[in-house]
Protein backbone atom coordinates (compact mmCIF):
# COMPACT_ATOMS: atom_id res chain seq x y z
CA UNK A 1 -20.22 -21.22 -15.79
CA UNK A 2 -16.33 -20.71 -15.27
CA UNK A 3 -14.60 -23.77 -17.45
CA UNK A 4 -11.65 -25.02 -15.64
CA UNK A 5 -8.82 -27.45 -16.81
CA UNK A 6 -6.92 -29.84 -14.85
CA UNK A 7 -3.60 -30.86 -15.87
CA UNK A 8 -2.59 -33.93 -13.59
CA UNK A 9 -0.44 -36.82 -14.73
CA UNK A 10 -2.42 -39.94 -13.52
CA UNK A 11 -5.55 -38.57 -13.04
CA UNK A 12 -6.03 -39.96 -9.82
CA UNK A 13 -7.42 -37.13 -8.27
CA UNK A 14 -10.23 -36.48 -10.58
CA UNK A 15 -12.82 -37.70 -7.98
CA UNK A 16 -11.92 -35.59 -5.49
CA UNK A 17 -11.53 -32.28 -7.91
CA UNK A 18 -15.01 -33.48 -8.82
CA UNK A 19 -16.02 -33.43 -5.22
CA UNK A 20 -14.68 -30.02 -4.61
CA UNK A 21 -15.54 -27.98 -7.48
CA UNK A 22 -19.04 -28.55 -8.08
CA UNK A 23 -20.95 -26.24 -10.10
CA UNK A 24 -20.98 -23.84 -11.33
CA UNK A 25 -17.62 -24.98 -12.01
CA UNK A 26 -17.12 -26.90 -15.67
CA UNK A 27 -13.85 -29.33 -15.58
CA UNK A 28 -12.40 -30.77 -18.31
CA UNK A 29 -9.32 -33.27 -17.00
CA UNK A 30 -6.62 -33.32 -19.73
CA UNK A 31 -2.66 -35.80 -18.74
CA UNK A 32 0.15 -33.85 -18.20
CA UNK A 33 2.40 -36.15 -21.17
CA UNK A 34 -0.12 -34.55 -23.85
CA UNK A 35 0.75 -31.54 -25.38
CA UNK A 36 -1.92 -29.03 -24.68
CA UNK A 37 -1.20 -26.19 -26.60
CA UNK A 38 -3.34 -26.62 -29.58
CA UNK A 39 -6.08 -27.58 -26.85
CA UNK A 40 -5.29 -23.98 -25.65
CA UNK A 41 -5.34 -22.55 -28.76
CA UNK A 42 -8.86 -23.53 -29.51
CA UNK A 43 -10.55 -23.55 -25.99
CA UNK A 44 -10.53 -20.73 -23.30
CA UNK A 45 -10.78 -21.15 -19.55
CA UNK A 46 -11.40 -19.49 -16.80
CA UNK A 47 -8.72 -21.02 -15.00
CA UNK A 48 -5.98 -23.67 -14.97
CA UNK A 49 -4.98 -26.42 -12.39
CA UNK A 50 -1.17 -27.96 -13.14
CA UNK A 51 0.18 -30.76 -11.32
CA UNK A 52 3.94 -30.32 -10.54
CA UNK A 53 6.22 -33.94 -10.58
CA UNK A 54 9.23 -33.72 -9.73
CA UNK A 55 11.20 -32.98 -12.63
CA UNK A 56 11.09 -29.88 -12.28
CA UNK A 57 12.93 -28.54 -16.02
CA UNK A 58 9.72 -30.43 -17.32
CA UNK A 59 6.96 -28.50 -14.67
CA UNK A 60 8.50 -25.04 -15.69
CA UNK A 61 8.57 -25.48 -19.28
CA UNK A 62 4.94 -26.39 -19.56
CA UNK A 63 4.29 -23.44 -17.30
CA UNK A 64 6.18 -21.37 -19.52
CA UNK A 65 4.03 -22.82 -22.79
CA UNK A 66 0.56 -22.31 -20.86
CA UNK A 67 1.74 -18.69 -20.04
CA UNK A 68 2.55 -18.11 -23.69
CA UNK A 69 -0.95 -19.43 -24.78
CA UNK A 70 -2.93 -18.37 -22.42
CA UNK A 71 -1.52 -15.54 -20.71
CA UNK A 72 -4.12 -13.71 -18.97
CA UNK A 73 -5.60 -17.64 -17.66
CA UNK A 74 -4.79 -17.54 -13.61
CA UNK A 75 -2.65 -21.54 -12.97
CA UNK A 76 -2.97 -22.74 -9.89
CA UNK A 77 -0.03 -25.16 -9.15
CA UNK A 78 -1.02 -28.85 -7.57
CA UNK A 79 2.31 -30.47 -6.22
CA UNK A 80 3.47 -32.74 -3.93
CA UNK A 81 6.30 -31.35 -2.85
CA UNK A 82 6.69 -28.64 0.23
CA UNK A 83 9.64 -26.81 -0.30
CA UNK A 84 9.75 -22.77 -0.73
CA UNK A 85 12.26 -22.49 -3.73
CA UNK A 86 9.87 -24.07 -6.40
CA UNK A 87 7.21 -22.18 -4.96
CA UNK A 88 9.05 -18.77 -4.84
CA UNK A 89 9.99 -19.57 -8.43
CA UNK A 90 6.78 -20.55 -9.92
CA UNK A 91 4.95 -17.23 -8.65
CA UNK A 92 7.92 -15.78 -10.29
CA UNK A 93 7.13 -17.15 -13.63
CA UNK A 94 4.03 -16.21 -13.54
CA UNK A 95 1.50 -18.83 -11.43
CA UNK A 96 -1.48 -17.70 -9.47
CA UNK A 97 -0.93 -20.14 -6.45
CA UNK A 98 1.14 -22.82 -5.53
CA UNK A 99 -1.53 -26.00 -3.07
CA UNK A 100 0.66 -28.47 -1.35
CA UNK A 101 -0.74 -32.07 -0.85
CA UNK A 102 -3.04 -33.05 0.66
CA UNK A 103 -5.45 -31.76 -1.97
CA UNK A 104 -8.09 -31.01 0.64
CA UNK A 105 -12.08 -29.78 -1.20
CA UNK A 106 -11.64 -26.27 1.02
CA UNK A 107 -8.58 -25.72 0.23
CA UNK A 108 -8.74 -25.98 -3.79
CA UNK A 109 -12.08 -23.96 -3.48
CA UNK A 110 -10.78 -21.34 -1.86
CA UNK A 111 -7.24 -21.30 -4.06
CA UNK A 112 -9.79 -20.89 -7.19
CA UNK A 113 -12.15 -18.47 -5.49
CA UNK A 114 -8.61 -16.72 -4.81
CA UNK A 115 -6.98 -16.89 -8.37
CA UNK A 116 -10.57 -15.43 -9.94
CA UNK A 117 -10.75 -12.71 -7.77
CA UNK A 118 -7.45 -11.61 -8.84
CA UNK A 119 -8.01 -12.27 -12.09
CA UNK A 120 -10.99 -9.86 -11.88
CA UNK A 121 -8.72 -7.58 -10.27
CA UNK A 122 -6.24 -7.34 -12.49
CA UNK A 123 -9.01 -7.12 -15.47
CA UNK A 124 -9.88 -3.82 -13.98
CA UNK A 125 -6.66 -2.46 -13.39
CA UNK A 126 -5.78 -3.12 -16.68
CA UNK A 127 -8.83 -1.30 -18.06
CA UNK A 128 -8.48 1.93 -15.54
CA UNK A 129 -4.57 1.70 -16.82
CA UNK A 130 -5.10 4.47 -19.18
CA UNK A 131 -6.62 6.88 -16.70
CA UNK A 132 -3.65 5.68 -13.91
CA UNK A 133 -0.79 6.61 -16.69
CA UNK A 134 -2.25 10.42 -16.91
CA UNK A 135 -3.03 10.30 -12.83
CA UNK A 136 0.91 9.96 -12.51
CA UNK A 137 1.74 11.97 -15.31
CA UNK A 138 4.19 14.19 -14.14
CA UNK A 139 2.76 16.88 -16.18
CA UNK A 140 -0.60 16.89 -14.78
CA UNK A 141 0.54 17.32 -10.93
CA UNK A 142 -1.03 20.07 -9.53
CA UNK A 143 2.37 22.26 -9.16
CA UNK A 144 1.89 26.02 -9.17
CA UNK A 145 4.33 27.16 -6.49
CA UNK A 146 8.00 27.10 -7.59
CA UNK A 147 9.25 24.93 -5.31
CA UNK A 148 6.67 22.25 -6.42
CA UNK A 149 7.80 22.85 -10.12
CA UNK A 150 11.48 22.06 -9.25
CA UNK A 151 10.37 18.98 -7.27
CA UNK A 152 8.65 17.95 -10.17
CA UNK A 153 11.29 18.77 -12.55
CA UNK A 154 13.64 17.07 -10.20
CA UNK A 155 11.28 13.60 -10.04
CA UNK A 156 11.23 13.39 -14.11
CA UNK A 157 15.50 13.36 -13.82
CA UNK A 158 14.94 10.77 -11.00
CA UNK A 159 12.59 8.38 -12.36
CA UNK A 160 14.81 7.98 -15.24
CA UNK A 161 17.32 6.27 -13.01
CA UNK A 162 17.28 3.52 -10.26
CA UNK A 163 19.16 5.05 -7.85
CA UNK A 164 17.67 5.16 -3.95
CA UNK A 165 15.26 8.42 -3.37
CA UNK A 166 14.96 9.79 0.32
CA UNK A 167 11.31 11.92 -0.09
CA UNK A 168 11.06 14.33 3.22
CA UNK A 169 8.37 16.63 4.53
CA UNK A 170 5.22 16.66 7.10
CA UNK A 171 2.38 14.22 7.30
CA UNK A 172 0.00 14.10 4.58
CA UNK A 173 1.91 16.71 1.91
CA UNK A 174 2.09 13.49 -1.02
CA UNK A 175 5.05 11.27 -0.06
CA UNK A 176 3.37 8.04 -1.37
CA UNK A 177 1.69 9.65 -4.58
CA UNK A 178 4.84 11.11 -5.66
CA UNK A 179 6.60 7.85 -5.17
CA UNK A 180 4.08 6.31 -7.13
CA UNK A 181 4.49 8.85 -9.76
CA UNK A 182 8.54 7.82 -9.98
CA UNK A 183 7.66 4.27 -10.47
CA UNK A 184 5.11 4.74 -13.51
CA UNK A 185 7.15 6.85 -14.97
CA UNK A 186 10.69 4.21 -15.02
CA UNK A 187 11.61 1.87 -16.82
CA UNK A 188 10.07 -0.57 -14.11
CA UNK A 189 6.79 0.54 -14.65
CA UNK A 190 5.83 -2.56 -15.31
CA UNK A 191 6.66 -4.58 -13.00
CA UNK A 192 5.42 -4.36 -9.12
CA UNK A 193 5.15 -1.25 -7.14
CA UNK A 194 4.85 -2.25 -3.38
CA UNK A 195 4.01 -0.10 -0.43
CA UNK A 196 5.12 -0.57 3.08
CA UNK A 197 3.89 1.87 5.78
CA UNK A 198 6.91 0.63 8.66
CA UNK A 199 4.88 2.66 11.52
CA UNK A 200 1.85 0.46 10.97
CA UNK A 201 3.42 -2.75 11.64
CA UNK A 202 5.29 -3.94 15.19
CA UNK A 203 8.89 -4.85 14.55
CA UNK A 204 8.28 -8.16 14.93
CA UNK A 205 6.05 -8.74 11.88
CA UNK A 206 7.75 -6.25 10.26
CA UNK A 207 11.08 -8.51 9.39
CA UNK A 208 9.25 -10.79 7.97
CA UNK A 209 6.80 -8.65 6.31
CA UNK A 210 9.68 -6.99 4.89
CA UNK A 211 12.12 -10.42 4.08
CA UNK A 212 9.02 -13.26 4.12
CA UNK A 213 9.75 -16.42 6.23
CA UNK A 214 10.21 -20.18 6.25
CA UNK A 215 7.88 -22.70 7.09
CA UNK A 216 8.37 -22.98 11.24
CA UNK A 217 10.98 -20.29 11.47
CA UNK A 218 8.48 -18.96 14.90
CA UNK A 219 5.46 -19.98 16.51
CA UNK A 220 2.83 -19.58 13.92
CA UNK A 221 5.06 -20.00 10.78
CA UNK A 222 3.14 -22.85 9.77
CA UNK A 223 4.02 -22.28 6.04
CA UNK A 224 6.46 -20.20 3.74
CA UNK A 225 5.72 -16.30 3.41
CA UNK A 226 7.41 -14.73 0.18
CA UNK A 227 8.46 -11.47 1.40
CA UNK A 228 7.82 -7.99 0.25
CA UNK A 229 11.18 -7.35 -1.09
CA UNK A 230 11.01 -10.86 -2.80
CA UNK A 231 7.30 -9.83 -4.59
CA UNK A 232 8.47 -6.52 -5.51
CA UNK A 233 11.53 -8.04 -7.81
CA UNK A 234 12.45 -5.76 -10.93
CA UNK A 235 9.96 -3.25 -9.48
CA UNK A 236 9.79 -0.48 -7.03
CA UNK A 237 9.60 -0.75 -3.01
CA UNK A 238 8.39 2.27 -1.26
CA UNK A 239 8.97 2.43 2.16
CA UNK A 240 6.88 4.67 4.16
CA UNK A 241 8.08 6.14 7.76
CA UNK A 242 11.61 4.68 7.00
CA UNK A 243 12.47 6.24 10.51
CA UNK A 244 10.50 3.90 12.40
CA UNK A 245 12.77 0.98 11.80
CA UNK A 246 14.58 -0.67 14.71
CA UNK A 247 18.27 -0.61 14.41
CA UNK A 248 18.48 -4.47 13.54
CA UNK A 249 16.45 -4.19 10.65
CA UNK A 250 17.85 -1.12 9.43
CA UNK A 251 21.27 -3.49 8.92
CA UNK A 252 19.32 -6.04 7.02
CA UNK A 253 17.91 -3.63 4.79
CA UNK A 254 21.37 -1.88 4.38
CA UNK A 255 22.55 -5.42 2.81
CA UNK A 256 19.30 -5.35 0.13
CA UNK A 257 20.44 -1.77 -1.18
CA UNK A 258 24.23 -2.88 -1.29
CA UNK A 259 23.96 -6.31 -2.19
CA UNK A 260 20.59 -7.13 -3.86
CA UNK A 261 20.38 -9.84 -1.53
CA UNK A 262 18.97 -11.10 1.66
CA UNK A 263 17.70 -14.31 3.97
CA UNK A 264 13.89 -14.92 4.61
CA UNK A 265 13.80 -15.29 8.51
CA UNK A 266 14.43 -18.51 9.63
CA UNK A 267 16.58 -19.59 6.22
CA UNK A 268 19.76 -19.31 5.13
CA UNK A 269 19.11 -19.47 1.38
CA UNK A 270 20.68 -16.17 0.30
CA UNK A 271 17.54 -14.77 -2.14
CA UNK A 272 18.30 -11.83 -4.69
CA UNK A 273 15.99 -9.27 -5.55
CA UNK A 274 16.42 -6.35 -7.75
CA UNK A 275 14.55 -3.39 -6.68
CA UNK A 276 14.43 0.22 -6.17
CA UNK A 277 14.23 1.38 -3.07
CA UNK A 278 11.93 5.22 -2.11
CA UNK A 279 12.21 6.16 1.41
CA UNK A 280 9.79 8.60 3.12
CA UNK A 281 10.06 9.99 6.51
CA UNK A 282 8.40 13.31 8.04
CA UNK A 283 11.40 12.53 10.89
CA UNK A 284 14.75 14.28 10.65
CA UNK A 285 17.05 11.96 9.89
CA UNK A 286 19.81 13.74 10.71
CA UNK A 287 18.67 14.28 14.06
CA UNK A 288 18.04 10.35 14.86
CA UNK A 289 21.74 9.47 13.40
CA UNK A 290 23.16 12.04 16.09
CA UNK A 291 21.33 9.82 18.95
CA UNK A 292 22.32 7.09 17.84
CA UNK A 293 18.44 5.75 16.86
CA UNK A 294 18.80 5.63 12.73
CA UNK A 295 22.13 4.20 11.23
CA UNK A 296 24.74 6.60 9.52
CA UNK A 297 25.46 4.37 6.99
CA UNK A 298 21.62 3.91 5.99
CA UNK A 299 21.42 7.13 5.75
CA UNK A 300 23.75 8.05 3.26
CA UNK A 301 22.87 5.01 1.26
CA UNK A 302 19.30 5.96 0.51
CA UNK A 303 20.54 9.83 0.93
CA UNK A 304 21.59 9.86 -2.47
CA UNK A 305 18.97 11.34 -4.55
CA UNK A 306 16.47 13.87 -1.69
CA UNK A 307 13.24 15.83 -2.22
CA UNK A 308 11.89 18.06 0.47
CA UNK A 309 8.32 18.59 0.15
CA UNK A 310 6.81 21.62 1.33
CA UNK A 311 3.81 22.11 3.86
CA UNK A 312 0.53 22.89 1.82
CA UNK A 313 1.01 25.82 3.89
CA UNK A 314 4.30 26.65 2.24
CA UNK A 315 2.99 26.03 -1.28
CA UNK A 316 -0.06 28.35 -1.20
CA UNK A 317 -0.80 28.91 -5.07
CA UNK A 318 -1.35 25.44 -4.80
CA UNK A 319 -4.03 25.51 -2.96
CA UNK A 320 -6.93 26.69 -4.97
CA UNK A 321 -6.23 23.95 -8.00
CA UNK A 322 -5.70 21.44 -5.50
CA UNK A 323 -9.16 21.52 -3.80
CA UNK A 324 -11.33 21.85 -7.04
CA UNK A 325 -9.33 19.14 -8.00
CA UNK A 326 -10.08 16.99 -4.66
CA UNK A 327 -14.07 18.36 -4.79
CA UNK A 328 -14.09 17.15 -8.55
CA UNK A 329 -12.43 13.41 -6.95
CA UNK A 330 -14.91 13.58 -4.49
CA UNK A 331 -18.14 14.12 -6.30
CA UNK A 332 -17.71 11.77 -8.32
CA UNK A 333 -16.85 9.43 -5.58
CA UNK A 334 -19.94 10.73 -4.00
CA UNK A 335 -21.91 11.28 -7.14
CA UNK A 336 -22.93 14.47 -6.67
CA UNK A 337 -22.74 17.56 -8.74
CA UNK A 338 -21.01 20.80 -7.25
CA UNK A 339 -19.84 22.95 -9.40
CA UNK A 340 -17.36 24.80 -7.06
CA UNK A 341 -16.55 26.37 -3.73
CA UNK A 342 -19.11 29.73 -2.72
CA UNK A 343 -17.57 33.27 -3.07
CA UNK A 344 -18.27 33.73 0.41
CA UNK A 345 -14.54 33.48 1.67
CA UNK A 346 -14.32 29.62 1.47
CA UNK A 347 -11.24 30.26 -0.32
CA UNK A 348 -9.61 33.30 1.19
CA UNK A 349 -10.50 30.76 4.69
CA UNK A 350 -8.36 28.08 3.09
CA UNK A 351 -5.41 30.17 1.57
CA UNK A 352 -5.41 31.76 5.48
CA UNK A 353 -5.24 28.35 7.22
CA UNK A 354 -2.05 26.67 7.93
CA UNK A 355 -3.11 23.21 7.19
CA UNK A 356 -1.40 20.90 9.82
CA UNK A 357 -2.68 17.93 8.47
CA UNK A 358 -1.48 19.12 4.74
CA UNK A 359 -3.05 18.10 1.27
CA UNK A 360 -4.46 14.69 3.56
CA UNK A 361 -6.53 17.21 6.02
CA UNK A 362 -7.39 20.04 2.67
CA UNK A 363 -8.89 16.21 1.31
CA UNK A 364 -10.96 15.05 4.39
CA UNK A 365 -12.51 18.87 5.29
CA UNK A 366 -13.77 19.00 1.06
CA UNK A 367 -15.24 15.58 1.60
CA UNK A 368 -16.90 16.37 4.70
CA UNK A 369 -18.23 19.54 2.95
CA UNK A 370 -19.78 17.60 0.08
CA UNK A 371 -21.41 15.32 2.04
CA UNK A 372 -22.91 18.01 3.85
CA UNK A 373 -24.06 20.45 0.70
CA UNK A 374 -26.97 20.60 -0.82
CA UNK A 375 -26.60 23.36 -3.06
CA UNK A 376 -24.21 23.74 -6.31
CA UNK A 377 -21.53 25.47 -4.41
CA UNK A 378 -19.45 24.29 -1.14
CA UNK A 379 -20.76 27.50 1.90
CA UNK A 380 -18.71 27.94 4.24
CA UNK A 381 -20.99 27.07 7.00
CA UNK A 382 -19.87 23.35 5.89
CA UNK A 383 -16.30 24.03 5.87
CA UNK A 384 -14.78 23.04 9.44
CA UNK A 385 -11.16 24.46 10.03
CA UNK A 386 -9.82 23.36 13.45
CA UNK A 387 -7.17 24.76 15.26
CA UNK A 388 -3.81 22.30 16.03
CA UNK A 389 -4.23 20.64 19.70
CA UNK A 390 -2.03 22.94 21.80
CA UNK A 391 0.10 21.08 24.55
CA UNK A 392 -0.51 21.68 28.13
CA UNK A 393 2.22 24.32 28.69
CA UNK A 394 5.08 23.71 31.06
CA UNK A 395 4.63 26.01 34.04
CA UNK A 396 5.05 25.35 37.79
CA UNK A 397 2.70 28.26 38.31
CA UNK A 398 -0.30 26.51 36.21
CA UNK A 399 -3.14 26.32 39.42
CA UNK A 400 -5.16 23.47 38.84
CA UNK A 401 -8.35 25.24 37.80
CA UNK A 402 -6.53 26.34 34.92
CA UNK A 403 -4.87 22.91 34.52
CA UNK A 404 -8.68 21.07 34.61
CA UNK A 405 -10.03 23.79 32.62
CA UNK A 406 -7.94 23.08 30.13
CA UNK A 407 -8.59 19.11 29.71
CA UNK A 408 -12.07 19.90 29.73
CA UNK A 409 -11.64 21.88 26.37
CA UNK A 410 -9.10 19.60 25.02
CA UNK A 411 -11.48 16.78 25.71
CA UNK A 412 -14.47 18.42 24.28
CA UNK A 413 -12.83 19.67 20.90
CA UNK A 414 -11.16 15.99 20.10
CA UNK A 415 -14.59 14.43 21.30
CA UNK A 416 -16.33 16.89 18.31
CA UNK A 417 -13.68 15.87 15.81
CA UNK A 418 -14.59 11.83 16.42
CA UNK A 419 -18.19 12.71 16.28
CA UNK A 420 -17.37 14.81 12.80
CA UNK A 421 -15.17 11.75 11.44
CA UNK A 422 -17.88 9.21 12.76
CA UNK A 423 -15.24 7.94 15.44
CA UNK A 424 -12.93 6.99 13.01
CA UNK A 425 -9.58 7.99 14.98
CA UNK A 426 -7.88 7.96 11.85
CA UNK A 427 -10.03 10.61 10.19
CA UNK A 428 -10.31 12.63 13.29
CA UNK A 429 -6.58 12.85 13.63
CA UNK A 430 -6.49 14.63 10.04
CA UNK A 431 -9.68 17.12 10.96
CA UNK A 432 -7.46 18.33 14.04
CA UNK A 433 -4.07 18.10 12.00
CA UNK A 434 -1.93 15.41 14.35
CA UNK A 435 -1.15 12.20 14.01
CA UNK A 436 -3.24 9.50 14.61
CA UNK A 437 -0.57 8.53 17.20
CA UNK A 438 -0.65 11.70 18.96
CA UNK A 439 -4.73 11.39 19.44
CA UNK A 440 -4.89 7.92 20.23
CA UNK A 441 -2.35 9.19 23.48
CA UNK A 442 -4.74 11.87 24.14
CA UNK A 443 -7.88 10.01 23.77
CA UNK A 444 -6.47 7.43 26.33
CA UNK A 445 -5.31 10.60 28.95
CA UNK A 446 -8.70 11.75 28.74
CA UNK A 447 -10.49 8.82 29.08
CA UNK A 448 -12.39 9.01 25.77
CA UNK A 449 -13.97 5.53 24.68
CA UNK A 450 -17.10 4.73 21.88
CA UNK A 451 -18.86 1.54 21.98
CA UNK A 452 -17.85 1.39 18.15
CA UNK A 453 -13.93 0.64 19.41
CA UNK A 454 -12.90 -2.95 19.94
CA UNK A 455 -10.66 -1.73 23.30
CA UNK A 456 -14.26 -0.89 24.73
CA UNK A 457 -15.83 -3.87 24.46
C-alpha cells in the first residue's frame, strides 16, 4: 500500500483527499506550521502532497527541507494560486507537479498516478546508470576507420567545453547517439539531456514546443506549457534536423544561444536558461544560407565547433564490429541466442553494400534477420539488401510503356518493403534506404494504402 502525506495548512480538504485517494492509498494528514522533518526522518512515503499559501519564501523553504530529507519522495504541489512563475520555479527546485484549485478527485488521482510512474522511472534509470555511463563511453564506440577515431578524439576535446556543436552527415550514420555521448561525458551530465527532432513537429507547435507557452496565449492554451529550452536548464538541448526550422524561429533561437534568454509564446516575461546547444542536420547548410532559407548568422553561431560524419559506406572497417555489436543488442532484445553471422558471404554482402539508410538500415536488416533465424548463425537467405528507389529519369523520349512499366516495379518493390516492415512506413523507409518523407510521397503517387493506416479508414 503506497503511504502518502498531506501537508495542508487548515486541513480543510482532508475529506475530499479522502474521497479521491482511496485505497490502496494510506494518508496520513500532517499542518503545514509543524515542522516535519523529524516526521521525515523516521517515516518513508511513497509520495508527498504540499499545499502552497501565499508566502511564497515560506512554500520554497519547506520544499527545500522535504527535498533534503526525503529526496528521492516525488511532491506534488496543492496551491491556490494560477500563475506560471511559481510553477516554473517549483519544478525547478525539484517538485513532481504543480495542481491548481479546484482540487478535483480525477485530477489528484491522476497527478499521483503521474508522480509514481516517474518515480518508477527514474528508479530504473538510476539502476541501468552504470551500464548507460560505459554505453556513452567514448572509448567503447565502435570506431575502427580513421576518420571515426578523429571524430571521436575530436568529441572528448568537445564535451569538455560548452560551446555550440554543428554534427553533419546522412540519415541514420549516429547524429543523436553521439550527441548523447557529448552530454554524459560534460560537466552537465547531470542535469537534463533533451531531444528535439524539428522535422517531426509543424512549425506551429514547434515554437512552443521549443519556448513553452502561457495560459490562453492561442486557441487551446488552456494552461501554462514549460518549454523545452526552459526543462533542459544547466543541461544539454539537442536539436535534430536544425535545417527544418522556419526563418522566424531560427531568430528566436539565435537570441537563446546569444543571450541565454527568451519569451514563452504569448508572455513577455523574459525567462533565462542556460544550456548547450548540439545541432544536427543531414542538409547543407551552406547551401540553404545561399537561398536565403537558413539564416547566416545562425549558422555561424552554432558553426563553431563541426563534425562530419561519414556514410557507413565511407567507414567500412566499421562495419563488421558494428553488426555483431547490433546482433548481440538485438538478441538480447529478442532473447535469442546467435552466436554470429554464417561464413557464407553475409559479410563480404554487407562490406559490398552501400548502405543508404546507414548504421539505422545495417540495424533494422540484423533485426529482421534474427527474427527470421533459427539456427546459431545469421544465412544469408535472411539477409534482405535492397537497392535505393531510383527516380523516374527525365527524358522527353520515355514512351509510356516504359513510363508504366516502371511504376509498376516501383510500386511492387516499396509494397514488399511495407509487407517486410509489417507496414510500418517508418521501418520500410530504412529497408529501402530513403526517408520516410520520400516514401510517404511515393506511397501516395502510387496509390498504396493498408487498412492498418489511419488515412485509410
Amino acid at each position: 500500500m503506497c503511504k502518502i502525506l498531506i501537508i495542508e495548512q487548515s486541513l480543510k480538504c482532508r475529506a475530499s483527499f479522502e474521497e479521491a485517494l482511496v485505497p490502496p492509498y494510506d494518508l496520513t494528514f500532517w499542518p503545514a506550521g509543524k515542522n516535519v522533518t523529524p516526521h521525515l526522518q523516521k517515516k518513508d512515503y511513497g509520495i508527498i502532497l504540499l499545499n502552497f499559501e501565499q508566502d511564497d519564501g515560506v512554500n520554497f523553504r519547506r520544499l527545500k527541507q522535504i527535498r533534503q530529507v526525503s529526496p528521492y519522495t516525488p511532491v506534488v504541489i496543492l496551491s491556490e494560486v494560477d500563475k506560471a512563475e511559481p510553477a516554473a520555479r517549483a519544478m525547478r527546485k525539484g517538485a513532481a507537479d504543480f495542481l491548481v484549485t479546484p482540487f478535483l478527485n480525477e485530477k489528484i488521482r491522476l497527478a499521483v498516478q503521474r508522480a509514481l510512474e516517474n518515480r518508477q522511472m527514474k528508479n530504473e534509470i538510476d539502476y541501468h546508470r552504470s551500464k548507460q555511463d560505459i554505453v556513452y563511453d567514448f572509448d567503447k564506440i565502435i570506431a575502427r576507420s580513421n576518420s571515426m577515431k578523429q571524430i571521436i578524439a575530436d568529441l572528448k576535446k568537445f564535451s569538455r567545453t560548452d560551446s555550440t556543436i554543428l554534427i553533419t552527415g546522412e540519415t541514420g550514420t549516429g547524429k543523436s547517439f553521439l550527441s548523447g555521448a557529448v552530454h554524459f561525458n560534460s560537466h552537465r551530465r547531470d542535469n537534463p539531456f533533451i531531444k528535439i527532432n524539428c522535422a517531426n513537429i509543424p512549425d506551429n507547435l514547434l515554437e512552443s514546443e521549443l519556448f513553452g507557452h502561457e495560459k490562453g496565449a492561442f486557441t487551446g492554451a488552456d494552461k501554462t506549457r514549460v518549454g523545452r529550452l526552459e526543462q533542459g536548464r544547466d543541461g544539454t538541448v539537442f536539436l535534430d534536423e536544425i535545417g527544418e526550422i522556419n526563418l522566424s524561429l531560427q531568430a528566436k533561437l539565435l537570441r537563446v544561444l546569444e543571450e541565454k534568454s527568451f519569451e514563452r509564446v504569448g508572455g513577455n516575461r523574459t525567462i533565462h536558461s542556460d544550456v548547450r546547444i548540439i545541432a544536427a542536420t543531414n542538409r547543407d547548410l551552406e547551401v540553404q544560407v545561399a537561398e536565403g532559407k537558413f539564416r547566416e548568422d545562425l549558422f555561424y553561431r552554432i558553426n563553431i565547433l563541426r563534425i562530419l560524419l561519414p556514410a557507413l559506406r565511407d567507414r567500412k572497417a566499421c562495419i563488421e564490429p558494428l553488426a555483431q555489436h547490433l546482433l548481440e543488442k538485438t538478441c538480447r532484445n529478442l532473447r535469442k541466442t546467435i552466436r554470429g553471422f554464417s561464413p557464407d558471404n553475409v559479410l563480404d554482402r554487407f562490406r559490398a553494400y552501400s548502405w543508404p539508410g546507414n548504421i539505422r538500415q545495417l540495424a533494422n536488416t540484423i533485426e529482421r534477420a534474427a527474427i527470421l533465424e533459427e539456427s546459431p548463425f545469421i544465412r544469408e537467405e535472411n539477409i534482405i539488401l535492397p537497392e535505393p528507389v531510383a527516380e523516374i529519369p527525365k527524358t522527353d523520349s520515355m514512351s509510356s510503356v516504359q513510363t508504366e512499366n516502371f511504376y509498376s516495379q516501383e510500386k511492387e518493390m516499396i509494397v514488399k518493403a511495407l509487407e517486410e516492415s509489417l507496414w510500418v512506413q517508418k521501418d520500410a523507409a530504412c529497408l529501402l534506404g530513403i526517408s520516410p518523407r520520400a516514401l510517404n510521397y511515393k506511397i501516395k503517387k502510387l496509390g498504396i494504402t493498408h487498412a492498418r493506416w489511419r488515412k485509410n479508414r
